[in-house]
PDB file of N, CA and C in Angstrom:
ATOM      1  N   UNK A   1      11.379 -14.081  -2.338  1.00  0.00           N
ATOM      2  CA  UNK A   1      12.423 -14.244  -1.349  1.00  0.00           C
ATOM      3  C   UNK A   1      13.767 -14.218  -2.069  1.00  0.00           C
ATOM      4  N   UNK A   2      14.486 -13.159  -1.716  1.00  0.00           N
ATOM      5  CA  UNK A   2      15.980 -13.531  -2.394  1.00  0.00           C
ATOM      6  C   UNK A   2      16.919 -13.874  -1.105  1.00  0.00           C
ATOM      7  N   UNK A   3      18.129 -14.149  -1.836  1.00  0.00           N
ATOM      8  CA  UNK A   3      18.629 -15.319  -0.963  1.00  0.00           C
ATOM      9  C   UNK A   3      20.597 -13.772  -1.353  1.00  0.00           C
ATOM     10  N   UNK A   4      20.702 -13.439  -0.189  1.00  0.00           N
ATOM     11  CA  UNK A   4      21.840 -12.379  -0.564  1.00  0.00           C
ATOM     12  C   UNK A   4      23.337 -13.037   0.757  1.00  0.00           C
ATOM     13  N   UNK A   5      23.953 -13.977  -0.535  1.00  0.00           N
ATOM     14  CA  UNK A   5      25.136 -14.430   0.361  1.00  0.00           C
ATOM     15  C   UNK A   5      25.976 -14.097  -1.279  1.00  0.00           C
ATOM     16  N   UNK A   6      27.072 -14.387  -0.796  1.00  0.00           N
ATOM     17  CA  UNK A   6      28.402 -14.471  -1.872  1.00  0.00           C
ATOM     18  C   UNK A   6      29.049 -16.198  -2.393  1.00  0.00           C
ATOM     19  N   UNK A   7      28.732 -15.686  -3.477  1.00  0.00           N
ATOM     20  CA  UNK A   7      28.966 -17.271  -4.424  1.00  0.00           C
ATOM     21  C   UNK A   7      30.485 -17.346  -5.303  1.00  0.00           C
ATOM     22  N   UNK A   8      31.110 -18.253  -4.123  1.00  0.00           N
ATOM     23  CA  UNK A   8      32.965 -18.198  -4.525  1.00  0.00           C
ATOM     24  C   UNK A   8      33.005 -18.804  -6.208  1.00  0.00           C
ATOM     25  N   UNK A   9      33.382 -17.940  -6.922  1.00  0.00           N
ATOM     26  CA  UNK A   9      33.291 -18.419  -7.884  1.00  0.00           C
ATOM     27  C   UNK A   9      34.941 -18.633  -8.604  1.00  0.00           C
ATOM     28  N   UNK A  10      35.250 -19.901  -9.282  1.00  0.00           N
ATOM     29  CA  UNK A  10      36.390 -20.686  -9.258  1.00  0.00           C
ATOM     30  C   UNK A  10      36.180 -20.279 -10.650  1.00  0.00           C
ATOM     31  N   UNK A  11      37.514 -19.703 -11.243  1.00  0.00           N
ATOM     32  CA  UNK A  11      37.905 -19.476 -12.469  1.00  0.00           C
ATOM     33  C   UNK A  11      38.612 -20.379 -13.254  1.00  0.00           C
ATOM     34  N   UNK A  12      38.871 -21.599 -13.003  1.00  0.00           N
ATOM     35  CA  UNK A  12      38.569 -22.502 -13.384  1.00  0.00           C
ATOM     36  C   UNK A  12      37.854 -23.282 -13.538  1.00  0.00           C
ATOM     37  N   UNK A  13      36.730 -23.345 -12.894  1.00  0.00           N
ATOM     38  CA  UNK A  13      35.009 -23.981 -13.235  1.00  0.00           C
ATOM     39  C   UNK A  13      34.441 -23.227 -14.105  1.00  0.00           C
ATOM     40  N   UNK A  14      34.632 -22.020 -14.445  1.00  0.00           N
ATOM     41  CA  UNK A  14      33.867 -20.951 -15.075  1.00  0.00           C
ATOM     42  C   UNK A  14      34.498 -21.110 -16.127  1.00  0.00           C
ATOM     43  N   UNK A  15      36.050 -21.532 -16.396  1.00  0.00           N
ATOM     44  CA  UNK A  15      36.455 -21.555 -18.302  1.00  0.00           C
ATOM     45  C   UNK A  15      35.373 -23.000 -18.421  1.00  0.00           C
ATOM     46  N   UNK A  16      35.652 -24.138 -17.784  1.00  0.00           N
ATOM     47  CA  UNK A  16      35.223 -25.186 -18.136  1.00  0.00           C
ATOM     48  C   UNK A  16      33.645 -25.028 -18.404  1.00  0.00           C
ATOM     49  N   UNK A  17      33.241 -23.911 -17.722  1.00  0.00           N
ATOM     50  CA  UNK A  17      31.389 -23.742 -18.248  1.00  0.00           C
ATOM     51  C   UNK A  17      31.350 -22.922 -19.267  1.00  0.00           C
ATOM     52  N   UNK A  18      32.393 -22.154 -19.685  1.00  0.00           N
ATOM     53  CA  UNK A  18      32.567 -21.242 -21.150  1.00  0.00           C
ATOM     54  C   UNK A  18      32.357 -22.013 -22.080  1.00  0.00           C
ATOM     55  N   UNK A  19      33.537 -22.897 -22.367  1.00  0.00           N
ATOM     56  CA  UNK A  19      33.898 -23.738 -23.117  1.00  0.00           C
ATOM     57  C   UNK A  19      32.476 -25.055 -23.595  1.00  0.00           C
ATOM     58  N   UNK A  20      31.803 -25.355 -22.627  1.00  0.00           N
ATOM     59  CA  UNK A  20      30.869 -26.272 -22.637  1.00  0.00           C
ATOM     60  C   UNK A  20      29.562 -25.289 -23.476  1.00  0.00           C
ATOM     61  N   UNK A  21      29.713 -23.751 -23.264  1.00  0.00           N
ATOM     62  CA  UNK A  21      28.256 -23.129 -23.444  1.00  0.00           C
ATOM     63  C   UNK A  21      28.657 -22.799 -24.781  1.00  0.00           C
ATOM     64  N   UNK A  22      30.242 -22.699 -25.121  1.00  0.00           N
ATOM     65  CA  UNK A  22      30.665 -22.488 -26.794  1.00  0.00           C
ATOM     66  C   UNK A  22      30.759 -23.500 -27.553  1.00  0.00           C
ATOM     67  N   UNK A  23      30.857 -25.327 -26.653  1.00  0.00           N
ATOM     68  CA  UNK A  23      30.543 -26.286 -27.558  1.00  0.00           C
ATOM     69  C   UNK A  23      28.935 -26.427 -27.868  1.00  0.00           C
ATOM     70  N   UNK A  24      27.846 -26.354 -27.221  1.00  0.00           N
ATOM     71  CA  UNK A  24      26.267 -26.087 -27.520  1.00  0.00           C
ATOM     72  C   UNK A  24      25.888 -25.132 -28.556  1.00  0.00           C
ATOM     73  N   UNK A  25      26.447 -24.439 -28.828  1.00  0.00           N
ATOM     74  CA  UNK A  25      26.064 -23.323 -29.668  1.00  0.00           C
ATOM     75  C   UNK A  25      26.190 -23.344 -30.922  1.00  0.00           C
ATOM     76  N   UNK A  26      26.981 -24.633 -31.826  1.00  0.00           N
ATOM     77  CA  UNK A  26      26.584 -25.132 -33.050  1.00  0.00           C
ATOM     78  C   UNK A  26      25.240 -25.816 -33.314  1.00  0.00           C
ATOM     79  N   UNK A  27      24.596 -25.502 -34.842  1.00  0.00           N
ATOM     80  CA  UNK A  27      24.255 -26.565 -34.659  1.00  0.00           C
ATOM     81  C   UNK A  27      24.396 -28.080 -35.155  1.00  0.00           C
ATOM     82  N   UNK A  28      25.387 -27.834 -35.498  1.00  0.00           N
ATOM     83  CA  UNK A  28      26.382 -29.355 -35.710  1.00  0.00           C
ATOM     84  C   UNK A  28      26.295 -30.156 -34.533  1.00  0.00           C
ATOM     85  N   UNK A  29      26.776 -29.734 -33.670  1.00  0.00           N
ATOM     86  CA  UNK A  29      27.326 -30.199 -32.404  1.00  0.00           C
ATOM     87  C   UNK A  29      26.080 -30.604 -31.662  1.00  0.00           C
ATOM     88  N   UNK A  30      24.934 -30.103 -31.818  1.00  0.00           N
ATOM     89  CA  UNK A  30      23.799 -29.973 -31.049  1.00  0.00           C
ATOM     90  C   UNK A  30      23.086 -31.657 -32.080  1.00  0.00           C
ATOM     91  N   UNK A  31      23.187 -31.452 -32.962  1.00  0.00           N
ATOM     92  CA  UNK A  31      23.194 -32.692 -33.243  1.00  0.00           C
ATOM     93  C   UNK A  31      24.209 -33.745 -32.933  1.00  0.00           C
ATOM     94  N   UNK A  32      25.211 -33.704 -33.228  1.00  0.00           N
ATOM     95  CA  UNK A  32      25.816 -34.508 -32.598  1.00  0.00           C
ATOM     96  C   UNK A  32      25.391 -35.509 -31.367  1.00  0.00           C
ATOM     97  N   UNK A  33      25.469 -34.109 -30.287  1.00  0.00           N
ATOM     98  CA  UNK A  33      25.168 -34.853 -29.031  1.00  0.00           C
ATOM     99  C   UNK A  33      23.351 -35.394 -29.125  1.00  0.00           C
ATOM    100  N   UNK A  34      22.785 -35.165 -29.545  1.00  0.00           N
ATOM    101  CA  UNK A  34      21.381 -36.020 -29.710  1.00  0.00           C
ATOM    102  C   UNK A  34      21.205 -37.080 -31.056  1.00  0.00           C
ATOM    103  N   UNK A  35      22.169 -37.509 -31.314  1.00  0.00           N
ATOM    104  CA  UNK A  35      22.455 -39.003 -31.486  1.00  0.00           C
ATOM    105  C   UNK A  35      23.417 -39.351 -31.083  1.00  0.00           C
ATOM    106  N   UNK A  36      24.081 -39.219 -30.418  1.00  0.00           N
ATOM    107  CA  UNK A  36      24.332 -39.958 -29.565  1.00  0.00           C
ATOM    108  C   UNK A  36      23.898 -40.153 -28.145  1.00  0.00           C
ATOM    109  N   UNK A  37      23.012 -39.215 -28.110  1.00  0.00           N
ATOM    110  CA  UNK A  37      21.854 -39.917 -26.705  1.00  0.00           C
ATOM    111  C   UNK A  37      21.662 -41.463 -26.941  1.00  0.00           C
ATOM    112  N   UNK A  38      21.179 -41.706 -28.259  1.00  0.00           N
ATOM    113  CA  UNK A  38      20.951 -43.378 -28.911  1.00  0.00           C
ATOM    114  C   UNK A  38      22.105 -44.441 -28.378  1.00  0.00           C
ATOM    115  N   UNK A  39      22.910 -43.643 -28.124  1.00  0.00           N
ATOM    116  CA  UNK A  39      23.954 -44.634 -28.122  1.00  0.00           C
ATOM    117  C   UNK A  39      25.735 -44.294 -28.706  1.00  0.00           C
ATOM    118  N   UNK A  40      26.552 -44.881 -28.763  1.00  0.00           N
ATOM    119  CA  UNK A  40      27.818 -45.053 -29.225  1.00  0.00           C
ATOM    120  C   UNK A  40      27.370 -44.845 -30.625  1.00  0.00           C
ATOM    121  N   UNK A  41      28.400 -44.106 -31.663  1.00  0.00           N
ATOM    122  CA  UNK A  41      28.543 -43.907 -33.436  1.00  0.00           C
ATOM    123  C   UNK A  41      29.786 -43.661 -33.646  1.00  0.00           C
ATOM    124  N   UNK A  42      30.170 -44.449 -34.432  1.00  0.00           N
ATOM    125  CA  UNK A  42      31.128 -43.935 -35.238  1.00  0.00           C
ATOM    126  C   UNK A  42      31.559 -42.818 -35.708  1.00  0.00           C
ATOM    127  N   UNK A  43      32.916 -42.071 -35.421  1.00  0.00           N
ATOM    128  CA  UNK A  43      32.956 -41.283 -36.160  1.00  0.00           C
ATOM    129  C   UNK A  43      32.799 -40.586 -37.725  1.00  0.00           C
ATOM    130  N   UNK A  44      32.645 -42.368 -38.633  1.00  0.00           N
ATOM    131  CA  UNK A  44      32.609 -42.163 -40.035  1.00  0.00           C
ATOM    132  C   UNK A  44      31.148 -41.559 -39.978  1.00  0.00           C
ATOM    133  N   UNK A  45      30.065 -41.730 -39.539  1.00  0.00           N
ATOM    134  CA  UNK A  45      28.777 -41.813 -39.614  1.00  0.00           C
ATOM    135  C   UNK A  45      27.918 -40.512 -39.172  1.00  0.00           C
ATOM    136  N   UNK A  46      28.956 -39.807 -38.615  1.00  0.00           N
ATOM    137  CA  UNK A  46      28.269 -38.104 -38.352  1.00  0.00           C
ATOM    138  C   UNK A  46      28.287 -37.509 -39.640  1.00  0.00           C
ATOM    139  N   UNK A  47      29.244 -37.242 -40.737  1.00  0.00           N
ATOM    140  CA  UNK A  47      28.810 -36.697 -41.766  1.00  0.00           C
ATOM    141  C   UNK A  47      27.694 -37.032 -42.265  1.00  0.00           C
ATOM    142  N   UNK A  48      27.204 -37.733 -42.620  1.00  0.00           N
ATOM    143  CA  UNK A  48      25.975 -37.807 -43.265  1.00  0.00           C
ATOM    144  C   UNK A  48      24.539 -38.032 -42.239  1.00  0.00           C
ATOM    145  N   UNK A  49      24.889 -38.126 -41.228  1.00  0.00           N
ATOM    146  CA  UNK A  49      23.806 -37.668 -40.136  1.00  0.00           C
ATOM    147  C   UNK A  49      23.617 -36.596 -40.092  1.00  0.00           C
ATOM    148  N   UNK A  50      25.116 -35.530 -39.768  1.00  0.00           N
ATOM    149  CA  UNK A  50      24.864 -34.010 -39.787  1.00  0.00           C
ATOM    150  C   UNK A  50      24.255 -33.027 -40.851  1.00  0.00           C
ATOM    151  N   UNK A  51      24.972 -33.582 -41.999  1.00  0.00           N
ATOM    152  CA  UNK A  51      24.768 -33.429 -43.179  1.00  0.00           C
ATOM    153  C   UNK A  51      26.215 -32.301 -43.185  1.00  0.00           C
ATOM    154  N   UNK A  52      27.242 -32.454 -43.334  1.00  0.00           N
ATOM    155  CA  UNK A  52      28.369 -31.656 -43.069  1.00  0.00           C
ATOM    156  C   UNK A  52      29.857 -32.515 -43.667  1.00  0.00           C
ATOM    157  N   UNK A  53      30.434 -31.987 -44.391  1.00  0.00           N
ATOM    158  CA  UNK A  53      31.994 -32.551 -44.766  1.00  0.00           C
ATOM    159  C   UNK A  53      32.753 -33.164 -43.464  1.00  0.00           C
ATOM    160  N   UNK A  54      33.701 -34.577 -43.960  1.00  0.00           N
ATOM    161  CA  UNK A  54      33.929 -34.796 -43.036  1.00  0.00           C
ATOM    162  C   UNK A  54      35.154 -34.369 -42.311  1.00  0.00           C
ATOM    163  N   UNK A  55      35.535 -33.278 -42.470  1.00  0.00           N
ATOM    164  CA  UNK A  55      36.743 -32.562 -41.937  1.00  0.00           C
ATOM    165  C   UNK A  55      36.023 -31.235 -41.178  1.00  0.00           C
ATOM    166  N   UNK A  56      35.094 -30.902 -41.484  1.00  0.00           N
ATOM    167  CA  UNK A  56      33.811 -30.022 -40.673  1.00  0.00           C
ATOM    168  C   UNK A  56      33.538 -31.073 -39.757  1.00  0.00           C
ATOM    169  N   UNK A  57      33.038 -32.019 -39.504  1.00  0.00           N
ATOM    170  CA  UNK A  57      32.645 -32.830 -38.180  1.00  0.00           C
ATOM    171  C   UNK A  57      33.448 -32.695 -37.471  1.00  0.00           C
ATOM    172  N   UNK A  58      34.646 -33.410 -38.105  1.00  0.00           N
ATOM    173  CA  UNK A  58      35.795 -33.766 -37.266  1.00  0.00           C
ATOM    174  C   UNK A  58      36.191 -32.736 -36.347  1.00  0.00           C
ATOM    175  N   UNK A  59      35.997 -31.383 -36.704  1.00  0.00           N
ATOM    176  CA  UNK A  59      36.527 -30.065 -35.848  1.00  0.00           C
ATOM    177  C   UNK A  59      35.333 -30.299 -35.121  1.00  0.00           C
ATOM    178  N   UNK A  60      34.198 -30.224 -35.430  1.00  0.00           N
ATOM    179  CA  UNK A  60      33.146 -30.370 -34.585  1.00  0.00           C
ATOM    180  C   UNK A  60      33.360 -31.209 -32.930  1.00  0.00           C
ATOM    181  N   UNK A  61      33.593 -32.714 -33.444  1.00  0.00           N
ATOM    182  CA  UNK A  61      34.246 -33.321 -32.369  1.00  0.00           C
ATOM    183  C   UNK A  61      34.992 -33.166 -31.532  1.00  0.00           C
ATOM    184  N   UNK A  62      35.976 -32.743 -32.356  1.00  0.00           N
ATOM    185  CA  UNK A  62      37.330 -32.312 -31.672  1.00  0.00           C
ATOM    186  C   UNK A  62      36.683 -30.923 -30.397  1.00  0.00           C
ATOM    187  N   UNK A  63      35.660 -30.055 -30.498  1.00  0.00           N
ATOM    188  CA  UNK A  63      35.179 -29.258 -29.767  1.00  0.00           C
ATOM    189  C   UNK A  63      34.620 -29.641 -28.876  1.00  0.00           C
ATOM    190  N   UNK A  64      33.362 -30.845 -29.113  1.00  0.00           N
ATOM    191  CA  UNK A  64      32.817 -31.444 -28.276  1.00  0.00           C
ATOM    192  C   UNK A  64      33.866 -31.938 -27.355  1.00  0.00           C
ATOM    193  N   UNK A  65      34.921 -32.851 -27.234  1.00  0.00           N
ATOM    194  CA  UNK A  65      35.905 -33.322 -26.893  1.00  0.00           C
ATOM    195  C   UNK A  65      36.638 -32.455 -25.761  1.00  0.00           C
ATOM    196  N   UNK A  66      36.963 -31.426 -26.113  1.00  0.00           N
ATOM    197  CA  UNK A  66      37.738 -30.231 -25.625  1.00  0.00           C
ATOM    198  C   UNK A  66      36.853 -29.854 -24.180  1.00  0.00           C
ATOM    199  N   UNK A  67      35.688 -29.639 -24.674  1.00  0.00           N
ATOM    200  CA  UNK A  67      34.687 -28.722 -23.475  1.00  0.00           C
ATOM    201  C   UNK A  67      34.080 -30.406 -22.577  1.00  0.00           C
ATOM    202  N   UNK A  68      34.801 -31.604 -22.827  1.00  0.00           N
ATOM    203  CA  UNK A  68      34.533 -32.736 -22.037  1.00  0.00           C
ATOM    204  C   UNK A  68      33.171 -33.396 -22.459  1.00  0.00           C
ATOM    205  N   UNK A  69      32.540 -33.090 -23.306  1.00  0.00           N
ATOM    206  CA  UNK A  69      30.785 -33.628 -23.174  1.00  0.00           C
ATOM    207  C   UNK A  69      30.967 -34.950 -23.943  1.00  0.00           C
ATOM    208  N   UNK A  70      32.199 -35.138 -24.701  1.00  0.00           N
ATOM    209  CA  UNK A  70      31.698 -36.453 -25.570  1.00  0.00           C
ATOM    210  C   UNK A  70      33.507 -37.191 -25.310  1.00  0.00           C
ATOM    211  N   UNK A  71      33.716 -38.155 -25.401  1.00  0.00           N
ATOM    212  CA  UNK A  71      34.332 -39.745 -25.470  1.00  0.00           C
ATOM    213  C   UNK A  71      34.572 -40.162 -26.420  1.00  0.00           C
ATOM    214  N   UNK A  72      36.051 -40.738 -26.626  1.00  0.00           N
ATOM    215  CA  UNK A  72      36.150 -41.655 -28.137  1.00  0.00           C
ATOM    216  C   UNK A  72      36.827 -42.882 -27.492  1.00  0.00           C
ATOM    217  N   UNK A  73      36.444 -43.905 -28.226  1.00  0.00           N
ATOM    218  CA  UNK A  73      37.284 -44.845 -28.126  1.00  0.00           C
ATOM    219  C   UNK A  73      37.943 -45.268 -29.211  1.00  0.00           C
ATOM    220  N   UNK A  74      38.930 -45.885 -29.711  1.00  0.00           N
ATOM    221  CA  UNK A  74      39.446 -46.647 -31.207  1.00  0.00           C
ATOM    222  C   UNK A  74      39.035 -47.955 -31.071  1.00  0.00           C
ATOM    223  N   UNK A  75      38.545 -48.232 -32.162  1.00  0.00           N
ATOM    224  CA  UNK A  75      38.242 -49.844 -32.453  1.00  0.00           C
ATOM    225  C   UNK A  75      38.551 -50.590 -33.431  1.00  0.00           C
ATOM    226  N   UNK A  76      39.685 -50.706 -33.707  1.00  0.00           N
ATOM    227  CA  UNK A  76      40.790 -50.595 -34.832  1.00  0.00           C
ATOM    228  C   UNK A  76      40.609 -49.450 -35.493  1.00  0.00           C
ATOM    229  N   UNK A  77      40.678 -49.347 -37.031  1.00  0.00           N
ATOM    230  CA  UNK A  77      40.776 -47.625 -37.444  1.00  0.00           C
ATOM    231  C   UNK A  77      39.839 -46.489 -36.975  1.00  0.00           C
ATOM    232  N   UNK A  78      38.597 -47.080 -36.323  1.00  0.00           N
ATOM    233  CA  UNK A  78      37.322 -46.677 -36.711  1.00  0.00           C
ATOM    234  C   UNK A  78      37.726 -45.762 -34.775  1.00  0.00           C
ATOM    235  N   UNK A  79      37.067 -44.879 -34.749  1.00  0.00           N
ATOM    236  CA  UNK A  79      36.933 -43.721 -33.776  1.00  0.00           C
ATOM    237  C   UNK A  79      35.314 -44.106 -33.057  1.00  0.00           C
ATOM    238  N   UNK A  80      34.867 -44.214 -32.200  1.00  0.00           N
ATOM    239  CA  UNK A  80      33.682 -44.404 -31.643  1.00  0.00           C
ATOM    240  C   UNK A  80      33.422 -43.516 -30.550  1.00  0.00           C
ATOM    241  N   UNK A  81      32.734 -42.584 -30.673  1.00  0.00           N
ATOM    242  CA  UNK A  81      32.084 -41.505 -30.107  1.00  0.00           C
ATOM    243  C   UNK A  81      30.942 -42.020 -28.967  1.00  0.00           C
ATOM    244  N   UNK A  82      31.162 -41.499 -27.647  1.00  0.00           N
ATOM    245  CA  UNK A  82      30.036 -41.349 -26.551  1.00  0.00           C
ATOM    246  C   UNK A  82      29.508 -40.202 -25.852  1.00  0.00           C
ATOM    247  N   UNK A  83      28.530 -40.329 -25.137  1.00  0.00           N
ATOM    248  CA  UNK A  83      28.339 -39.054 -24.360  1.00  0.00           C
ATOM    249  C   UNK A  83      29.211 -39.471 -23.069  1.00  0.00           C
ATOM    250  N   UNK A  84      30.098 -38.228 -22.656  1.00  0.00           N
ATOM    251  CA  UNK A  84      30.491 -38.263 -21.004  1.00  0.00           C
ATOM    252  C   UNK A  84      29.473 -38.340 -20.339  1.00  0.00           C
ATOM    253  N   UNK A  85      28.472 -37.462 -20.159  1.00  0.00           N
ATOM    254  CA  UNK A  85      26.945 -37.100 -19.357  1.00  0.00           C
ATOM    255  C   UNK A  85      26.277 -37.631 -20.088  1.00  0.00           C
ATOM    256  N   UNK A  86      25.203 -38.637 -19.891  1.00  0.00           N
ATOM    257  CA  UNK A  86      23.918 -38.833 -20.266  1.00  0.00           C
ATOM    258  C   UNK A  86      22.732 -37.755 -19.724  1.00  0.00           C
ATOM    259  N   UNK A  87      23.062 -37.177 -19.182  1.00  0.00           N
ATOM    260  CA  UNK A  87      22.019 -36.053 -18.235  1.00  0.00           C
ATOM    261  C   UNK A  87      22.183 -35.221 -18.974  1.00  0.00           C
ATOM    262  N   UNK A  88      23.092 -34.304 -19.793  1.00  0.00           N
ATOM    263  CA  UNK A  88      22.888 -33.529 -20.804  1.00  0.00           C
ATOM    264  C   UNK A  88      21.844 -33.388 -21.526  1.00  0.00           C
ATOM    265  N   UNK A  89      21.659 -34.685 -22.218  1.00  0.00           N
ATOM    266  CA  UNK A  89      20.282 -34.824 -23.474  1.00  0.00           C
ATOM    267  C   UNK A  89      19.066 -33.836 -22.894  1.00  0.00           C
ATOM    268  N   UNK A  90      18.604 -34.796 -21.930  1.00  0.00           N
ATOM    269  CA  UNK A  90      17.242 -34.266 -21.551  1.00  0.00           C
ATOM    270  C   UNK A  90      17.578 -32.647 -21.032  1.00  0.00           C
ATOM    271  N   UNK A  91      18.707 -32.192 -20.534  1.00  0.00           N
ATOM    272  CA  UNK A  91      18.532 -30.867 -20.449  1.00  0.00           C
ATOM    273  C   UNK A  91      18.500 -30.175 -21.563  1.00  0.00           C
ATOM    274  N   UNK A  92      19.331 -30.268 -22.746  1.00  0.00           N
ATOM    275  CA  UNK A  92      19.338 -30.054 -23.912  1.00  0.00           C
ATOM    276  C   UNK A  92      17.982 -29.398 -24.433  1.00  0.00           C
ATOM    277  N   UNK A  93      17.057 -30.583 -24.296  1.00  0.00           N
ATOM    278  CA  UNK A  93      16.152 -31.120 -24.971  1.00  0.00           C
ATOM    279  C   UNK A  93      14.957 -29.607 -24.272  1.00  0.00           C
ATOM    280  N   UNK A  94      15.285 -29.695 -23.039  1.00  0.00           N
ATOM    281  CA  UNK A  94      14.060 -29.003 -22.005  1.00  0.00           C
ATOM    282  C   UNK A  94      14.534 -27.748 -22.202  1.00  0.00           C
ATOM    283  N   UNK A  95      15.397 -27.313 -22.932  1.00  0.00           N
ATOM    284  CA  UNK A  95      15.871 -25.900 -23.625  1.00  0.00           C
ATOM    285  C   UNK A  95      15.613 -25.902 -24.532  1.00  0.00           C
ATOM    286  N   UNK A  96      15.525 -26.749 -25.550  1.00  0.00           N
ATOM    287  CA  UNK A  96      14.334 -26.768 -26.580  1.00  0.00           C
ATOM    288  C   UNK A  96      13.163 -26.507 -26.894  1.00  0.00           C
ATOM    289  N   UNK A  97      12.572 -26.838 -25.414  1.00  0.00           N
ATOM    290  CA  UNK A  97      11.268 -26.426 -25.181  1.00  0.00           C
ATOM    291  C   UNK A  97      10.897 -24.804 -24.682  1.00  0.00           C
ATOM    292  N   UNK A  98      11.715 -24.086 -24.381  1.00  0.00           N
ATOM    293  CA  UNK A  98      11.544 -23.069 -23.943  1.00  0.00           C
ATOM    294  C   UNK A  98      10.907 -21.993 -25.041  1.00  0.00           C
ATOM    295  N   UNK A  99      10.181 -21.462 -24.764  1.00  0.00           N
ATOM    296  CA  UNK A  99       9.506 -20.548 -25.797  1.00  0.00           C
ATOM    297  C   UNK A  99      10.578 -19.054 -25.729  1.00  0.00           C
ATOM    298  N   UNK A 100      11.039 -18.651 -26.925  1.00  0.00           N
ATOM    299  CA  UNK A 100      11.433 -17.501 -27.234  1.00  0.00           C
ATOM    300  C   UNK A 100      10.569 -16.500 -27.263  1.00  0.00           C
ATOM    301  N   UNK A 101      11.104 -15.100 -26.610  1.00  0.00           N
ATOM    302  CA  UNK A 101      10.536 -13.923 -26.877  1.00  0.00           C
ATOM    303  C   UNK A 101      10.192 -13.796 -28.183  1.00  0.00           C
ATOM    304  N   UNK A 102       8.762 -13.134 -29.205  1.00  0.00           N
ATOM    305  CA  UNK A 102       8.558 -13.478 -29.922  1.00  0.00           C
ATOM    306  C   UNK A 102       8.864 -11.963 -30.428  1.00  0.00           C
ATOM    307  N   UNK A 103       9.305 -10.518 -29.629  1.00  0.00           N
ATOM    308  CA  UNK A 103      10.449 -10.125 -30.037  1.00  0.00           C
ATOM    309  C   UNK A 103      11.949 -10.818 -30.498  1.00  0.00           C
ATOM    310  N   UNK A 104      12.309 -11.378 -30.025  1.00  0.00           N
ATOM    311  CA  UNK A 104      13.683 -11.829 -30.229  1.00  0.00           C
ATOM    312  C   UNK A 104      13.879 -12.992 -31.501  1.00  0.00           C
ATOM    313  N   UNK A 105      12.512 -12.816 -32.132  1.00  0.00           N
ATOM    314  CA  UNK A 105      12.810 -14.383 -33.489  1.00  0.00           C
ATOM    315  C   UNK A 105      12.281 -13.042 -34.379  1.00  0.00           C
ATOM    316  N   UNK A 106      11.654 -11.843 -34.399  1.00  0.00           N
ATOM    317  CA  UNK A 106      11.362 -10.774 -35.321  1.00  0.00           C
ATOM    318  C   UNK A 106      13.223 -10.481 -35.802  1.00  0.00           C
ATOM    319  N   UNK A 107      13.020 -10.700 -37.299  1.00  0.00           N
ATOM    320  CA  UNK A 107      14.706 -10.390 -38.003  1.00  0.00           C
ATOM    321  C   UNK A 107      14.501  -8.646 -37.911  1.00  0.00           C
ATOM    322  N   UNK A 108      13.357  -8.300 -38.116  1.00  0.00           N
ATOM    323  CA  UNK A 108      12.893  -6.679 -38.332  1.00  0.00           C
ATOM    324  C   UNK A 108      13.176  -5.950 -37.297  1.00  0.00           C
ATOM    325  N   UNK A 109      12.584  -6.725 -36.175  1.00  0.00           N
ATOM    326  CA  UNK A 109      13.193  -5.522 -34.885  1.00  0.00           C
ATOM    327  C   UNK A 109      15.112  -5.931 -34.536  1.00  0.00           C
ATOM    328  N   UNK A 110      14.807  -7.275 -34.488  1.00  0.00           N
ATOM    329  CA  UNK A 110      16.925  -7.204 -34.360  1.00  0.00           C
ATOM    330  C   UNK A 110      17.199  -6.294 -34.904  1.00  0.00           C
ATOM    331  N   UNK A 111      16.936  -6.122 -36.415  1.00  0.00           N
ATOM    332  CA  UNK A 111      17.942  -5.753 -37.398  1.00  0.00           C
ATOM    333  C   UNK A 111      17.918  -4.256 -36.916  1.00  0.00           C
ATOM    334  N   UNK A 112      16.050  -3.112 -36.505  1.00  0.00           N
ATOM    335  CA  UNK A 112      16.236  -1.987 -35.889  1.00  0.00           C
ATOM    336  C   UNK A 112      16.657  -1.623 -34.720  1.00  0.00           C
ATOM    337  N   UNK A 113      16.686  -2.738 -33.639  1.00  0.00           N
ATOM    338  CA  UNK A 113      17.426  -2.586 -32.546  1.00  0.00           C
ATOM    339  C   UNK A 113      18.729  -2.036 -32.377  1.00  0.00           C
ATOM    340  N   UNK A 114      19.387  -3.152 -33.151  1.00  0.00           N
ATOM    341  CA  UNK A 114      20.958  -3.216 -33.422  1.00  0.00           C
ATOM    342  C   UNK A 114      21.539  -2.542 -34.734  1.00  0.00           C
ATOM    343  N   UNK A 115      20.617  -1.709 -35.054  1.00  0.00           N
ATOM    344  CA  UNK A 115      20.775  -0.605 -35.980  1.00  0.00           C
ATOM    345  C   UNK A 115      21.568  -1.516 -37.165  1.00  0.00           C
ATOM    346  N   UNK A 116      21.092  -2.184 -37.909  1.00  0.00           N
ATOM    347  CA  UNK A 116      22.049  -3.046 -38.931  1.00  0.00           C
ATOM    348  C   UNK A 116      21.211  -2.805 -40.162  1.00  0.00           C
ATOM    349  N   UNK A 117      20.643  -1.922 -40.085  1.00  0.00           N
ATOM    350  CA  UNK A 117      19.913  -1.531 -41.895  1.00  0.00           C
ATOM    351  C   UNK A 117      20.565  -1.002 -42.639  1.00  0.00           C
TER     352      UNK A 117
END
């Protein structure tokens, strides 16, 4: 059954879903936001969770931040990071689970597809 109506689409909802699908696409960031599913962290405490310099996080954040998914508060010097959405995680997570075309994880056919030999 398809369903054939017209879907008003707001170009301003659509940067804000750009922006959110270009903060997911690290995987810095993708960690990020799955610890802090756990809870509130410090900003000192993502470098060595991520495993990443801490001026690399920090842009990291600063992205998360931008596309709305994560929260800071100050608590004297210290920066404390949240999730905006808690409903994120588990979607996150259930995209995790999705099985890839097992064309599309072959480096051999990308590479002949997209002619890059």
């Amino acid at each position: 059954m398809s369903i054939n109506r017209k879907v008003k689409i707001d170009a301003i909802e659509i940067e804000k879903l750009s922006r959110m699908f270009h903060a997911l696409s690290s995987p810095i960031r993708l960690k990020i936001l799955l610890y802090l599913a756990d809870g509130e962290h410090c900003a000192c405490e993502f470098p060595g969770l991520v495993n990443a310099s801490q001026p690399n996080t920090s842009r990291n954040l600063l992205v998360l931040r931008n596309a709305g998914l994560v929260k800071y508060r100050k608590e004297g010097q210290k920066m404390i990071y949240s999730l905006v959405c808690s409903d994120l995680v588990p979607l996150i997570l259930q995209w995790m689970q999705i099985k890839i075309s097992p064309v599309l994880t072959e480096t051999s056919v990308l590479t002949k597809r997209l002619d890059l030999s």
